[in-house]
Protein backbone atom coordinates (compact mmCIF):
# COMPACT_ATOMS: atom_id res chain seq x y z
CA UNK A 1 0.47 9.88 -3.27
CA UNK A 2 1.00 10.61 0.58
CA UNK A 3 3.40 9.24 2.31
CA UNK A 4 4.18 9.45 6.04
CA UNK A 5 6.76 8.24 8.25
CA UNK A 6 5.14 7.47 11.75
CA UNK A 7 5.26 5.61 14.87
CA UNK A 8 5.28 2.31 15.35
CA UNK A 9 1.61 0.45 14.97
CA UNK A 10 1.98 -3.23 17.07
CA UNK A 11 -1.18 -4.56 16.94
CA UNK A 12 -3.79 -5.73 14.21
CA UNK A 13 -1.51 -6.11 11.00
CA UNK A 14 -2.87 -9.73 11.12
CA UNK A 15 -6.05 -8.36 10.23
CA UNK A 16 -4.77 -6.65 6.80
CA UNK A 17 -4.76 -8.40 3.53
CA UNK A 18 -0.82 -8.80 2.53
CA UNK A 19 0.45 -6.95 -0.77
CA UNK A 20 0.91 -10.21 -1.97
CA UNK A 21 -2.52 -11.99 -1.27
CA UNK A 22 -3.94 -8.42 -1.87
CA UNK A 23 -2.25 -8.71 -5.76
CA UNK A 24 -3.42 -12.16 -6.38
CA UNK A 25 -6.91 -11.29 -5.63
CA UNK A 26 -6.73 -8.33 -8.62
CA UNK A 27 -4.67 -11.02 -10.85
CA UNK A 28 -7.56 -13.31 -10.36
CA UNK A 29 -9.88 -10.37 -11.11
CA UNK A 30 -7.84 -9.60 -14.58
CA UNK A 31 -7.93 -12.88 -15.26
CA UNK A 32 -11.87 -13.14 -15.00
CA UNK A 33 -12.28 -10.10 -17.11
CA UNK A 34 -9.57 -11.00 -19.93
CA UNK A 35 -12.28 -14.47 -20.68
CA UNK A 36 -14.91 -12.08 -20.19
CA UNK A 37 -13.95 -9.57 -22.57
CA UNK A 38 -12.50 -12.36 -24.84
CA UNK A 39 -8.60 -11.97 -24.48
CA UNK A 40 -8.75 -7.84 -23.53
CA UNK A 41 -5.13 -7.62 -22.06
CA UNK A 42 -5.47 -7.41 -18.20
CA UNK A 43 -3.55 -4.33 -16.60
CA UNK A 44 -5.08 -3.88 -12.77
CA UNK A 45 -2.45 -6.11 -11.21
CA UNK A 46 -0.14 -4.11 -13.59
CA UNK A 47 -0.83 -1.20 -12.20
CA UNK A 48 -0.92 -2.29 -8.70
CA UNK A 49 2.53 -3.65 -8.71
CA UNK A 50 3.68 -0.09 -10.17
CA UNK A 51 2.45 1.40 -7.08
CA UNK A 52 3.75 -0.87 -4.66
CA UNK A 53 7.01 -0.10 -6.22
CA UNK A 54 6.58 3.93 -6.74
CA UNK A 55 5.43 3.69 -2.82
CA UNK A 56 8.88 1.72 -1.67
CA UNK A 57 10.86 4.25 -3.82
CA UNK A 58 8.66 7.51 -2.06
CA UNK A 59 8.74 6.00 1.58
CA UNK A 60 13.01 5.75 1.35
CA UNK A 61 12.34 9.59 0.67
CA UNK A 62 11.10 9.75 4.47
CA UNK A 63 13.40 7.91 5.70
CA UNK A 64 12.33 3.89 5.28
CA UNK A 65 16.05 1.95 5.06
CA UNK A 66 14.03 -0.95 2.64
CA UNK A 67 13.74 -3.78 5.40
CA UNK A 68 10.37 -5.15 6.39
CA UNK A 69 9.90 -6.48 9.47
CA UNK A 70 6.77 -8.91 8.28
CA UNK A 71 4.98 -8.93 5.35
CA UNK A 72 3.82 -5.43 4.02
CA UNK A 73 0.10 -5.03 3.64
CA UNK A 74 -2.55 -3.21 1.97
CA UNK A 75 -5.28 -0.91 3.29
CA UNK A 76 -8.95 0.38 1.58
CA UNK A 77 -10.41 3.61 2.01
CA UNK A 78 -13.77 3.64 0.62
CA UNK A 79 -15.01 6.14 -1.95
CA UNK A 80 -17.66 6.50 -4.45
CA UNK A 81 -18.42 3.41 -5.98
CA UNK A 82 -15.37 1.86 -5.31
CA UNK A 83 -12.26 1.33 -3.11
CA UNK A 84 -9.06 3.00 -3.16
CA UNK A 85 -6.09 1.23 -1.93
CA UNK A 86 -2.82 2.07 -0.03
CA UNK A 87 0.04 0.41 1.21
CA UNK A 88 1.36 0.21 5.07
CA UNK A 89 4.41 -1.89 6.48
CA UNK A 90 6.80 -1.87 9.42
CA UNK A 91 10.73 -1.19 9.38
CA UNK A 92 12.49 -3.94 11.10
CA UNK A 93 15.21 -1.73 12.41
CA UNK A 94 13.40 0.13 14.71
CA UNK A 95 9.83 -0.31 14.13
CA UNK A 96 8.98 2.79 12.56
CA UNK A 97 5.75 2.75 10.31
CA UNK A 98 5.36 3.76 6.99
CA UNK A 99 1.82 4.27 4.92
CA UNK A 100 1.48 5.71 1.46
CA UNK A 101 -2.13 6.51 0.30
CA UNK A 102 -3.81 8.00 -2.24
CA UNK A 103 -5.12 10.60 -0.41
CA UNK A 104 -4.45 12.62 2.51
CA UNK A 105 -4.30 11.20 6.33
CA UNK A 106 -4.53 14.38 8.68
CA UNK A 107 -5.25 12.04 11.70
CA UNK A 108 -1.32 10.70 11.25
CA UNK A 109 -0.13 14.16 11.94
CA UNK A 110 0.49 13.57 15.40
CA UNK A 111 2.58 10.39 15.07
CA UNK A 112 4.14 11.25 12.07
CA UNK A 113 7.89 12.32 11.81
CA UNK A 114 8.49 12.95 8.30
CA UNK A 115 5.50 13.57 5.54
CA UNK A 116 5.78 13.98 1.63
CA UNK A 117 2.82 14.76 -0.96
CA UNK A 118 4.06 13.87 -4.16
């Protein structure tokens, strides 16, 4: 995962699915494929809540003091055949920014005050 520390983004976070409506739409999707697959245990939302949680613990590393200011959200980057999925939210302290993805972001450099690759 990459994680950066960067600038405060203001506008648009309206337009991002939350991590919480983001995680009901893959619990609904487990839930689907458990009938479909006749009981098969589900484990997408699973493993989507141990990211969010491995991201919280990897932005602090950077410098995030664990306060939101709203909601914290979820962002796709596409990829072959599928989505990937990240995570982005907003200190409340001071407005900072802080986005872990699964891949690199070289456009952040420029905003970015602390970066880890872990």
């Amino acid at each position: 995962m990459y994680v950066y520390h960067i600038h405060p983004i203001d506008f648009r976070w309206e337009t991002l699915l939350t991590v919480k409506e983001f995680g009901e739409k893959l619990a609904a999707h487990d839930l689907i494929n458990a009938v479909d697959d006749y009981g098969s245990a589900a484990t997408e939302f699973k493993v989507f809540l141990a990211k969010f949680e491995k991201a919280k613990e990897l932005a602090k590393q950077v410098g995030w003091e664990g306060d939101f200011r709203h909601d914290p959200a979820v962002f796709t980057l596409p990829m072959e055949l599928s989505f990937a999925y990240g995570f982005v939210w907003k200190q409340d302290n001071n407005g900072n920014c802080f986005v872990v993805s699964p891949y690199p972001m070289p456009w952040l450099k420029d905003i970015t005050y602390e970066a880890l690759a872990a």
